[in-house]
Protein backbone atom coordinates (compact mmCIF):
# COMPACT_ATOMS: atom_id res chain seq x y z
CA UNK A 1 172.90 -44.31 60.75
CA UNK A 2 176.87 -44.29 59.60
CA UNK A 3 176.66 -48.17 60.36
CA UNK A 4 173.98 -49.10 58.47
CA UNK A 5 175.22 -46.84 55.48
CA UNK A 6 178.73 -48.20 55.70
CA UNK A 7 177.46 -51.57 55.69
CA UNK A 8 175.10 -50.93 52.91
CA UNK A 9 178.05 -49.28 50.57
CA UNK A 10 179.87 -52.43 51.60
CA UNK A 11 178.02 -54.95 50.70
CA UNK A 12 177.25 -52.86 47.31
CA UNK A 13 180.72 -52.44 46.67
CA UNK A 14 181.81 -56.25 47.08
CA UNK A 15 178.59 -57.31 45.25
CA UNK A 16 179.87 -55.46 42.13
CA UNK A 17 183.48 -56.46 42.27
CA UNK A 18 182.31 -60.04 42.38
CA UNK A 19 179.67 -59.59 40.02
CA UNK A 20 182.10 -57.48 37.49
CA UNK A 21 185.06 -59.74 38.23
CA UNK A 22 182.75 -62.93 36.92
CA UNK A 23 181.32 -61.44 33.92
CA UNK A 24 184.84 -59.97 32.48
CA UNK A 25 186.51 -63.52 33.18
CA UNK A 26 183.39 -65.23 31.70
CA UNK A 27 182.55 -63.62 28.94
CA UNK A 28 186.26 -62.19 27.61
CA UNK A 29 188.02 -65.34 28.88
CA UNK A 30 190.79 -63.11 30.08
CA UNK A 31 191.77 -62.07 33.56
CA UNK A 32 195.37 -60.38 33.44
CA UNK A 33 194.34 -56.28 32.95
CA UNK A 34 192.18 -57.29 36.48
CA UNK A 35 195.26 -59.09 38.54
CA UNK A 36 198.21 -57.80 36.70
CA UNK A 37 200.41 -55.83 39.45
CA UNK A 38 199.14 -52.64 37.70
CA UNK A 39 195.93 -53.44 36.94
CA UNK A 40 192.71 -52.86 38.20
CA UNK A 41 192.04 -54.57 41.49
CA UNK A 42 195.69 -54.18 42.16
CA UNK A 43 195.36 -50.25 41.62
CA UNK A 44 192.18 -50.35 44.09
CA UNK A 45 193.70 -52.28 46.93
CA UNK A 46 195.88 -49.53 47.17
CA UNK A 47 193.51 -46.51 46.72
CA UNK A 48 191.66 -48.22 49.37
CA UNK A 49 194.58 -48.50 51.63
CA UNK A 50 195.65 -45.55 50.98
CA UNK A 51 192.32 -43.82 51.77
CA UNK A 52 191.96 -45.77 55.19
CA UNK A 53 195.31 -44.82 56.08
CA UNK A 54 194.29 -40.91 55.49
CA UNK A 55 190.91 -41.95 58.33
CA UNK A 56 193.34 -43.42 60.76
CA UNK A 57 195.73 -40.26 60.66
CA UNK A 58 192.60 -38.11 60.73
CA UNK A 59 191.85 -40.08 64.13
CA UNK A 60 195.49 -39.64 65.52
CA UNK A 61 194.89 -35.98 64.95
CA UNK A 62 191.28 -35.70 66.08
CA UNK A 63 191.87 -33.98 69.91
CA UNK A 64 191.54 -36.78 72.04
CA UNK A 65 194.56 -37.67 74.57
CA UNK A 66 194.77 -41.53 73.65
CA UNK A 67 195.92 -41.69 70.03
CA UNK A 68 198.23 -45.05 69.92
CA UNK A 69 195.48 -47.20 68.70
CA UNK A 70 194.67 -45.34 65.99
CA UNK A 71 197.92 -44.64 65.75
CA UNK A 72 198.98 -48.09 65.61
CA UNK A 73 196.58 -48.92 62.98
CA UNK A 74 197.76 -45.99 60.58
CA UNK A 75 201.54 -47.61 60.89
CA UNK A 76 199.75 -50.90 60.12
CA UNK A 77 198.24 -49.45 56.96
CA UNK A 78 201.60 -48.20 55.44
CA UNK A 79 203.29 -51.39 56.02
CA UNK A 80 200.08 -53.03 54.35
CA UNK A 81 200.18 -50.29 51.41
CA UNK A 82 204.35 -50.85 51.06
CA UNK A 83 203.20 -55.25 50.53
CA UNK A 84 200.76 -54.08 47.50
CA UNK A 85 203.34 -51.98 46.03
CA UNK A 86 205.09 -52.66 43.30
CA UNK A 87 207.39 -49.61 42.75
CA UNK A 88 209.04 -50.10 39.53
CA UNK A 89 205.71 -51.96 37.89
CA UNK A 90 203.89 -48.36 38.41
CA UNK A 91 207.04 -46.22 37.55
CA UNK A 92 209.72 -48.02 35.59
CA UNK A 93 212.41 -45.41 35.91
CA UNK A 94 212.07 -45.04 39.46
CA UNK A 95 215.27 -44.59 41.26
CA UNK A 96 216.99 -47.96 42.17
CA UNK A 97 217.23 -45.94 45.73
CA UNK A 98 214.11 -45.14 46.12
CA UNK A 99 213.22 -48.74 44.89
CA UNK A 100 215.18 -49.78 47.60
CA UNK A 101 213.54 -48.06 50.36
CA UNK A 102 210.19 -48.74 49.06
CA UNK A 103 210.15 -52.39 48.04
CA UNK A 104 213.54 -53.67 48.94
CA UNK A 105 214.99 -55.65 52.56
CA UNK A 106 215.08 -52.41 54.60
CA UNK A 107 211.25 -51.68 54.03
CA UNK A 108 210.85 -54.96 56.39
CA UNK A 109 212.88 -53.23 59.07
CA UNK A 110 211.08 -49.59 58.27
CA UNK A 111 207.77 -51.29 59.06
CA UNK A 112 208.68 -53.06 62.04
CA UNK A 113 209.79 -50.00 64.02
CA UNK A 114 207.00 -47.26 63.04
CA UNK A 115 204.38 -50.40 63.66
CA UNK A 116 206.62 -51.18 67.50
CA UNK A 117 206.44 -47.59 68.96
CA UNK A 118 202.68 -46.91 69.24
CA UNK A 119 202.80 -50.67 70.70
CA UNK A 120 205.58 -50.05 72.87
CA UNK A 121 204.16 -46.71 74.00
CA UNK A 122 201.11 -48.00 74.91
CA UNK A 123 202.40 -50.91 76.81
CA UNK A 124 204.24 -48.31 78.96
CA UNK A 125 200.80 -46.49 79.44
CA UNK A 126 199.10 -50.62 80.01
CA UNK A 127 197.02 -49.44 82.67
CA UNK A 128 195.04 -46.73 80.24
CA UNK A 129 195.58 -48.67 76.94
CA UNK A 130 193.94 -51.79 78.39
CA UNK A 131 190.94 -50.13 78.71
CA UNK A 132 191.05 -48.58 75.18
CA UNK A 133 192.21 -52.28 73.92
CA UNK A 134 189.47 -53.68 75.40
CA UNK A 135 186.82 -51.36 74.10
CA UNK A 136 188.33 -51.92 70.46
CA UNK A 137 187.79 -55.81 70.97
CA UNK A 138 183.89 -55.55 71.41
CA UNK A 139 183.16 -52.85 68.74
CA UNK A 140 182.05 -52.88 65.42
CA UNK A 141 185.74 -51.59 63.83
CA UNK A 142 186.81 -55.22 65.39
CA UNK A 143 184.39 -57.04 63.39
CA UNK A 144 185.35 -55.32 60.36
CA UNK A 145 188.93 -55.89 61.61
CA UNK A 146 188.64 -59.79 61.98
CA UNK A 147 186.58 -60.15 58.57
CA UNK A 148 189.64 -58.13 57.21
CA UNK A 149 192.36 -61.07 57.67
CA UNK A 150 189.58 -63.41 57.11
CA UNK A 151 189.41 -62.38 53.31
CA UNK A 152 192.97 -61.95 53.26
CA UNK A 153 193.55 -65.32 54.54
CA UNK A 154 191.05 -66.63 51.96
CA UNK A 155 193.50 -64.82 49.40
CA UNK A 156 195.92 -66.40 50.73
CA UNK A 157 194.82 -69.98 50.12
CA UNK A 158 193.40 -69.17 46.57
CA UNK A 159 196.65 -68.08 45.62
CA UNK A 160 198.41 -71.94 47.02
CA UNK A 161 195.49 -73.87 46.66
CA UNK A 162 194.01 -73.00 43.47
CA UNK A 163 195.94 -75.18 40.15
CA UNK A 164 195.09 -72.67 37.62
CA UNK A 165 197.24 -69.81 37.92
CA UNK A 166 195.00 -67.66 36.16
CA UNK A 167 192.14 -68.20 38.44
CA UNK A 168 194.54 -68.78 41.80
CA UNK A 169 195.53 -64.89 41.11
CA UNK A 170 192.05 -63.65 40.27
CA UNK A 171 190.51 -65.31 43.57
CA UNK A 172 193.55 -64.31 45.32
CA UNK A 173 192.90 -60.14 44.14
CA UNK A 174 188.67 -60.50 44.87
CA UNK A 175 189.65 -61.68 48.30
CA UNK A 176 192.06 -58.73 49.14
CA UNK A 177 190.09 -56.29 47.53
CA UNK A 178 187.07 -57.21 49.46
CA UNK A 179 189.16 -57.61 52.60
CA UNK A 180 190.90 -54.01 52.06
CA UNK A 181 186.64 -52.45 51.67
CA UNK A 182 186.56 -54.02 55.16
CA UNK A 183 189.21 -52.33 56.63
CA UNK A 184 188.16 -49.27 55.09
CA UNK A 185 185.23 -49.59 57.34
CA UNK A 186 187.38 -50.18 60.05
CA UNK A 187 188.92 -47.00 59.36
CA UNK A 188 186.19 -44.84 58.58
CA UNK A 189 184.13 -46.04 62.10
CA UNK A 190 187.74 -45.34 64.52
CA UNK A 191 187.89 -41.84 62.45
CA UNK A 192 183.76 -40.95 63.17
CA UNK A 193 184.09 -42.71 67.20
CA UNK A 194 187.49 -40.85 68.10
CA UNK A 195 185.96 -37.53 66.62
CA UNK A 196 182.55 -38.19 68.07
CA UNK A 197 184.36 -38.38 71.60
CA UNK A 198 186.15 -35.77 70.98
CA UNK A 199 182.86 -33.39 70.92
């Protein structure tokens, strides 16, 4: 039932960011307010990143004795939600040190170590992760997972591949947008599974 409504909200959801995305290029010729760095599908990457990292927390929380994958993935989800950020597009008189933190070198660093200890914890623990690693790869969350960095990657090459700069950056903002819905599905199915197992 939560499968087949996810999917449905899904496929919804990308249908009218498509459909919406097309009809304000077409018909007002003018794409900036949608790709901007504070504009709209910007804006929405990050509520949805933001809102899947809140299911993957919920999951680390949920009372069941492995919690580094979802774990992992909630690390994963800041460091994603730090690369859409622009800090001092969204709030020009930020502090340069908080700027710094946020969107400057060390964030790199930041990001590397809270995504390495769930990883390195769990390789210590290999003999019950690999299990738990394994039944990640053949479920749906992985699906959602791979069709994730698909659409990413597809931003990716819109962005270098495209002439038009106007259009590169709109295709490149559909992509991640849709790809970011995905992992939101990803995120909401480890949430329902990890609490479903813990009942």
């Amino acid at each position: 039932m939560l499968k087949s409504l996810l999917r449905y909200l899904t496929l919804s959801l990308a249908s009218l960011v498509i459909f919406a995305s097309l009809v304000l290029t077409l018909g007002l010729n003018s794409t900036k307010y949608l790709y901007s760095e504070t504009g709209i599908l910007e804006n929405t990457q990050l509520l949805l990143l933001a809102v899947s990292f809140l299911f993957f927390v919920f999951a680390v929380f949920n009372p069941k004795p492995r919690k580094m994958i979802p774990l992992f993935f909630a690390s994963m989800t800041y460091a994603l939600f730090l690369r859409e950020l622009e800090i001092r597009d969204i709030f020009p008189n930020v502090p340069n040190w908080i700027e710094f933190l946020i969107d400057g070198d060390v964030k790199h660093c930041t990001n590397a170590v809270i995504i390495a200890i769930p990883l390195i914890i769990a390789v210590i623990n290999f003999k019950v992760y690999f299990k738990e690693a394994l039944n990640f790869v053949f479920s749906t969350q992985f699906v959602y997972l791979i069709l994730t960095f698909a659409l990413l990657w597809c931003g990716y090459f819109c962005e270098k591949k495209i002439p038009n700069p106007q259009y590169a950056e709109l295709g490149e903002e559909i992509f991640e947008i849709l790809g970011y819905m995905m992992y939101l599905m990803c995120a909401c199915l480890t949430e329902y599974k990890t609490r479903k197992i813990s009942d």
